[in-house]
Protein backbone atom coordinates (compact mmCIF):
# COMPACT_ATOMS: atom_id res chain seq x y z
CA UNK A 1 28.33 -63.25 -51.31
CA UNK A 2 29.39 -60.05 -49.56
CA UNK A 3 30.79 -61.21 -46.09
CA UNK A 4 31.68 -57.30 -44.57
CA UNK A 5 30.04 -56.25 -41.92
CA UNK A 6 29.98 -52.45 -40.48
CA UNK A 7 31.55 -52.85 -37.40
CA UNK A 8 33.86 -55.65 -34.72
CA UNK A 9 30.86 -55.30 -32.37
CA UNK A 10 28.17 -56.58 -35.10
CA UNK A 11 30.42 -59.06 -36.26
CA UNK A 12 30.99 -60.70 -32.75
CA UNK A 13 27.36 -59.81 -31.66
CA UNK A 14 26.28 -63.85 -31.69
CA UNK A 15 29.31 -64.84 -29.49
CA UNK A 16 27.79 -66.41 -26.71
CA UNK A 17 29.09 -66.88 -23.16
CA UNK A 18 31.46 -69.79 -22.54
CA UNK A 19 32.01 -69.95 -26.32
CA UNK A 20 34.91 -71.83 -27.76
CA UNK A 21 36.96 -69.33 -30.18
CA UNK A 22 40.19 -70.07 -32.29
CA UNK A 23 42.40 -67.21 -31.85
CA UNK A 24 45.33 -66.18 -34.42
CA UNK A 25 48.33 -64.63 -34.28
CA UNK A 26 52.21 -65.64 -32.52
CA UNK A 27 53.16 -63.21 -30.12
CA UNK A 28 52.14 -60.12 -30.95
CA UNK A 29 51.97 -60.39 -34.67
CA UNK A 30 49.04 -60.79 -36.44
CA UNK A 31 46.63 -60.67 -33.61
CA UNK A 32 43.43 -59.78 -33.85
CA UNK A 33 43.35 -57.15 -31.48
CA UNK A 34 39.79 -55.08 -32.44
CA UNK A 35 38.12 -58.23 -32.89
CA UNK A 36 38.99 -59.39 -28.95
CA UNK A 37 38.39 -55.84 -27.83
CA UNK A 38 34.74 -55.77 -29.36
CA UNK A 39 34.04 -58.83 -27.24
CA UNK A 40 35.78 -57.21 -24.24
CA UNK A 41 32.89 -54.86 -24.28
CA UNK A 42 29.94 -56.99 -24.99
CA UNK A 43 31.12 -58.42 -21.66
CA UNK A 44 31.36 -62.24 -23.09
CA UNK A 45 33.07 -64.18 -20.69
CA UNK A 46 33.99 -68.03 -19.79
CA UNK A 47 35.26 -68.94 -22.74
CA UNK A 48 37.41 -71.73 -24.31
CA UNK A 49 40.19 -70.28 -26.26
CA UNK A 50 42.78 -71.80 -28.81
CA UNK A 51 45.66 -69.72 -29.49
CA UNK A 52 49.24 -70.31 -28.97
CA UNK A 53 49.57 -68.03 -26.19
CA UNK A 54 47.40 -65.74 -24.47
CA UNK A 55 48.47 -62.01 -25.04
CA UNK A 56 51.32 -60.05 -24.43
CA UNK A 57 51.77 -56.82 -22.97
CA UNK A 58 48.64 -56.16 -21.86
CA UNK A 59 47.27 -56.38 -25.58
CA UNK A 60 45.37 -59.17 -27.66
CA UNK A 61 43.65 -61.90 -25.51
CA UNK A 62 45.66 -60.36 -22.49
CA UNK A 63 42.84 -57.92 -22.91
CA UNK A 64 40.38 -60.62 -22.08
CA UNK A 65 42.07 -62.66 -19.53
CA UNK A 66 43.03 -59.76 -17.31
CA UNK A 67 39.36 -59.14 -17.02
CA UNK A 68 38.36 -62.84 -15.98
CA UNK A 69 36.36 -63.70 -19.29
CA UNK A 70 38.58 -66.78 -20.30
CA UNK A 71 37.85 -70.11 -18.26
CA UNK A 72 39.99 -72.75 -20.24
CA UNK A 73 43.13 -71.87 -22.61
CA UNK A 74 44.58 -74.94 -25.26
CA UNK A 75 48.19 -73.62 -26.17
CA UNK A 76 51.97 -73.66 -26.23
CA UNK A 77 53.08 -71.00 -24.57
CA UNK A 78 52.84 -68.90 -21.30
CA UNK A 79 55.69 -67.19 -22.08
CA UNK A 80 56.07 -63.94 -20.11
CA UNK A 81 52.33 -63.37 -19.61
CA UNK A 82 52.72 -63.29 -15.27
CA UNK A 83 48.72 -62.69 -15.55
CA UNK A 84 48.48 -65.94 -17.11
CA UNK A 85 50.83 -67.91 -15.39
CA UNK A 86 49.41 -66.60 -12.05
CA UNK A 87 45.24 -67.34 -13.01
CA UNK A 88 47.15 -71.12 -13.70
CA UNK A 89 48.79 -71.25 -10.44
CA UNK A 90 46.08 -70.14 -8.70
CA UNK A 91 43.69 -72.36 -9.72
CA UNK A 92 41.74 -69.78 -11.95
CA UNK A 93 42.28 -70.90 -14.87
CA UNK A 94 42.67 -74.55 -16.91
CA UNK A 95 45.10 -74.73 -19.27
CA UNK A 96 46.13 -77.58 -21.46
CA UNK A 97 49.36 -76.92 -22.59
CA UNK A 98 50.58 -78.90 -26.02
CA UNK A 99 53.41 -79.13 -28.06
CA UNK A 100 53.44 -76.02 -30.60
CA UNK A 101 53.92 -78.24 -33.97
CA UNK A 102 50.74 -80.47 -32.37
CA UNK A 103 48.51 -77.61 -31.83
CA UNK A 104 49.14 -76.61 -35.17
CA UNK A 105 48.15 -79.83 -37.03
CA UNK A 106 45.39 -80.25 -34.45
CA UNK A 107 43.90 -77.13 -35.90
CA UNK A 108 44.78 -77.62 -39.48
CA UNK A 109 43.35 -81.15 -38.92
CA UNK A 110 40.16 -79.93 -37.43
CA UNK A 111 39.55 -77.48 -40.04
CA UNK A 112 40.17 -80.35 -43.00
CA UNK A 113 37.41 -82.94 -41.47
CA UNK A 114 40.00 -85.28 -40.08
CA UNK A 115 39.02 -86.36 -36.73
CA UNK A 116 42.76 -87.33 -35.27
CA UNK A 117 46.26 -88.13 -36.43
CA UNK A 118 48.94 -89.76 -34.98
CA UNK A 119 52.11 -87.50 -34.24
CA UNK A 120 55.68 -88.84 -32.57
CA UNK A 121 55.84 -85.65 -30.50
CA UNK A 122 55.44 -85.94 -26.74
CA UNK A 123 55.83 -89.78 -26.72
CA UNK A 124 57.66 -90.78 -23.68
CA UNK A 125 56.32 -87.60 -21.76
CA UNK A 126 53.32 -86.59 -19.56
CA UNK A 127 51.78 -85.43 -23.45
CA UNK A 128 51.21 -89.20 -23.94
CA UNK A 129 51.41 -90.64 -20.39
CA UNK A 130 48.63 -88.23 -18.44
CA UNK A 131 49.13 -86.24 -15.44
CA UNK A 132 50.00 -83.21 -16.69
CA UNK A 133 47.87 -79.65 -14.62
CA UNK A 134 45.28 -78.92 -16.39
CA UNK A 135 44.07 -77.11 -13.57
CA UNK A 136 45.83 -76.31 -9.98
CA UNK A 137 43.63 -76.62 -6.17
CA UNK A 138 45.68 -72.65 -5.46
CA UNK A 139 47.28 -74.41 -2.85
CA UNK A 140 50.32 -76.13 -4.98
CA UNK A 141 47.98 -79.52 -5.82
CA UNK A 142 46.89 -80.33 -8.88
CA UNK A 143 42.94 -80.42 -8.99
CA UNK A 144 42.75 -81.76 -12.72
CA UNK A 145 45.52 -83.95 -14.79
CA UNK A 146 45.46 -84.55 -18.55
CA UNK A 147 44.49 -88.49 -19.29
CA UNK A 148 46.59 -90.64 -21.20
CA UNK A 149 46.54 -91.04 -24.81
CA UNK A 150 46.27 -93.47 -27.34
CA UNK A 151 49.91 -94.83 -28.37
CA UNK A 152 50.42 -97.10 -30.99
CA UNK A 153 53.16 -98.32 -33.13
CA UNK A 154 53.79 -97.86 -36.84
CA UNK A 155 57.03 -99.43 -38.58
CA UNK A 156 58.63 -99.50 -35.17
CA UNK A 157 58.21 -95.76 -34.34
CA UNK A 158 55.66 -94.84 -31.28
CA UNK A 159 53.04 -92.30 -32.25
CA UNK A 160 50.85 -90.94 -30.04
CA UNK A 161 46.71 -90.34 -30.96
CA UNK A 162 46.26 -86.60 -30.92
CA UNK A 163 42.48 -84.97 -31.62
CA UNK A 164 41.57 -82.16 -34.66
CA UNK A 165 40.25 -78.83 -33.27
CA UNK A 166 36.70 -77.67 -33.85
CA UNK A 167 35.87 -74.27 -32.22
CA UNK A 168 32.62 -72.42 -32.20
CA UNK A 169 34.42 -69.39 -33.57
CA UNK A 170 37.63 -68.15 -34.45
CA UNK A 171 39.14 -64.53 -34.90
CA UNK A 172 41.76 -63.80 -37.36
CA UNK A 173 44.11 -61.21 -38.77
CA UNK A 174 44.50 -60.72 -42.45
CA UNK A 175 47.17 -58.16 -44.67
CA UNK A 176 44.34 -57.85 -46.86
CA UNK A 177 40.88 -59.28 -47.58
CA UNK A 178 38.03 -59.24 -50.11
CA UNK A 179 34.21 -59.35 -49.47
CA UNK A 180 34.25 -62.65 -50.79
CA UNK A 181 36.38 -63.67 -47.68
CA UNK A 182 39.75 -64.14 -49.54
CA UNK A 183 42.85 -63.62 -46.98
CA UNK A 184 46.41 -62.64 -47.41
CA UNK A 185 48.34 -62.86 -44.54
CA UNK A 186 51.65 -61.15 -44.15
CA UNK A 187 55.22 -62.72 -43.33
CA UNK A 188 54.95 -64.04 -39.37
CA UNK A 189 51.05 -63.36 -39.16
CA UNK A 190 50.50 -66.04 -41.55
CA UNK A 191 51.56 -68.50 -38.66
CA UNK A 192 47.79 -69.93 -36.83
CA UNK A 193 45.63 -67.31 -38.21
CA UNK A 194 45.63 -69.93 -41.74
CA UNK A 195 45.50 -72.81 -38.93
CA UNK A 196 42.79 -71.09 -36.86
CA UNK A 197 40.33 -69.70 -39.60
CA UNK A 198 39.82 -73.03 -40.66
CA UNK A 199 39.08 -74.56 -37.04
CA UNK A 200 36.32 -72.43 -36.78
CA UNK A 201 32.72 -73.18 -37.52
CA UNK A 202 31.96 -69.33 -37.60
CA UNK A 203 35.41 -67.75 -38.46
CA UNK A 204 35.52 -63.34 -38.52
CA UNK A 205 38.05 -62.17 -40.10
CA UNK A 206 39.44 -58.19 -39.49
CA UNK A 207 41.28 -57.24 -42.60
CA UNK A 208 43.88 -54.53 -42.84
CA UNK A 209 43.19 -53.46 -46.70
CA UNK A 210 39.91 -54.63 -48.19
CA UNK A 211 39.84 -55.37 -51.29
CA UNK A 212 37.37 -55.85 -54.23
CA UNK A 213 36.44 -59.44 -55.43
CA UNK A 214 39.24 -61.01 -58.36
CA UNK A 215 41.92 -58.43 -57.01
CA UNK A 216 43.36 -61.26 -55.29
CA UNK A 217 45.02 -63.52 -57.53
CA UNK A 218 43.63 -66.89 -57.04
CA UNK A 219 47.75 -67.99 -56.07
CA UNK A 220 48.08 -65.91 -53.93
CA UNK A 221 45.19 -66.84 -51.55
CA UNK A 222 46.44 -68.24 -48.03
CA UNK A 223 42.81 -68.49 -46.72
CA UNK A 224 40.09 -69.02 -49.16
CA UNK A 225 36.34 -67.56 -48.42
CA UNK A 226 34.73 -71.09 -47.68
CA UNK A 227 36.41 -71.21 -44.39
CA UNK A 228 35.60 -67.22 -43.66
CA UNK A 229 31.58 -65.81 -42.85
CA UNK A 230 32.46 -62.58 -41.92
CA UNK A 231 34.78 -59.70 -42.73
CA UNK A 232 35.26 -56.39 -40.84
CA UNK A 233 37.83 -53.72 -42.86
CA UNK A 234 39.88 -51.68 -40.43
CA UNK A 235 40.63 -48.08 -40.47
CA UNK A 236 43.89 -46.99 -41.48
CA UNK A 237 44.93 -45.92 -37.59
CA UNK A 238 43.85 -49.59 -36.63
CA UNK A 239 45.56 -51.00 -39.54
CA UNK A 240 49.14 -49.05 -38.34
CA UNK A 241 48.53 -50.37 -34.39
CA UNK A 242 51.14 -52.75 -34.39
CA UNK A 243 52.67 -53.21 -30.75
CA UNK A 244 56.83 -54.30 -30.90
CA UNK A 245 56.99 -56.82 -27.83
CA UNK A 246 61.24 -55.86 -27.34
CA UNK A 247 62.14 -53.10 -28.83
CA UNK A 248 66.12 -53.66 -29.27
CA UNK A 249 68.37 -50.82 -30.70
CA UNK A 250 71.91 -51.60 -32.26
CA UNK A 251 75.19 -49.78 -31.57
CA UNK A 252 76.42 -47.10 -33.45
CA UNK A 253 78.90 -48.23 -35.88
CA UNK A 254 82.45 -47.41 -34.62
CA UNK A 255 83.20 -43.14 -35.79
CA UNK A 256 79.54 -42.67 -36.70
CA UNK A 257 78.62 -39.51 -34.40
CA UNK A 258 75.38 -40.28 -32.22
């Protein structure tokens, strides 16, 4: 089956409003940057996203937040996103915020049929206990608190009951892609975008080089097509947009002239 389609905004035409989307990418490595931006101007808004954080520099889901479209954000890191950290604060937006290694294997687990798992991380904290903001009142209260989980003991280790991840959608960045919906993801990219493309019920995938069916050998597959529906190829100046979030420059080596 031939998955492309012509352009971002066709492939993210049935995204309806408050849709819940899994979102790749760490930082800003393999985001999905046209993908967000074709929703940005359909105007979609109130949606539920999964992604580890929520933009950077004023790029990826940034894009989206900045403008008021997201309502609810499940990741594991604000980082230096002030937009962000200020919607929390203020009450705009709810955020559940999870251990990274947990939101992982909640969306790996999601995307494998497997309901819930037991994990070790966050026993003894708020993760496992409740209470932690899910959403603030804007006046320094907290309107909503996470509710405890499920702990129970195995060999006399406390786990705590964490949920799989099941989104309506989810957005992805691949190296390279066939029509058949085979992805390759590239060094750091291939972080959640594996995790995320499975989570998703509908999963659109932009590919940097597309590719031909059986150019892909079958080993080298991160992603296979079962999990993928659609598949926009980029252009080569879309393809080479790659954002560096600190650009750091060494010194000169002593007697080298600058």
């Amino acid at each position: 089956m031939d998955k492309v389609v012509a352009t971002a905004l066709e492939a993210v035409a049935d995204v309806p409003e408050g849709a819940s989307l899994a979102v790749g990418g760490f930082g800003l490595s393999g985001v999905p940057n046209v993908l967000i931006q074709a929703l940005y101007e359909r105007g979609v808004g109130s949606l539920s996203v999964v992604s580890n954080n929520c933009g950077a520099m004023e790029s990826g889901l940034a894009v989206l937040l900045a403008a008021g479209r997201i309502a609810r954000v499940t990741g594991s890191y604000i980082g230096a996103n002030k937009e962000f950290a200020r919607q929390y604060l203020a009450g705009e937006l709810e955020v559940e915020l999870i251990p990274q290694g947990t939101l992982a294997e909640r969306l790996r687990a999601g995307g494998a049929g497997i309901p819930a798992f037991f994990t070790p991380a966050g026993v003894g904290t708020q993760v496992a206990d409740g209470g932690l903001p899910w959403r603030y009142d804007g006046q320094g209260g907290v309107a909503l608190a996470s509710p405890p989980k499920e702990v129970r003991e195995f060999d006399g280790t406390e786990y705590v009951l964490e949920r799989g991840i099941r989104t309506d959608f989810a957005l992805v960045r691949a190296a390279k892609g066939d029509r058949h919906g085979n992805l390759v993801f590239n060094k750091s990219s291939r972080n959640f975008n594996p995790l995320a493309a499975m989570a998703g019920r509908v999963t659109i995938a932009e590919v940097e080089e597309l590719v031909e069916p059986g150019e892909i050998e079958p080993d080298a597959v991160h992603v296979p097509g079962i999990f993928v529906q659609r598949v926009i190829a980029l252009t080569p100046e879309q393809a080479a947009d790659k954002k560096i979030e600190r650009r750091t420059v060494s010194a000169p080596a002593e007697g080298t002239v600058a």
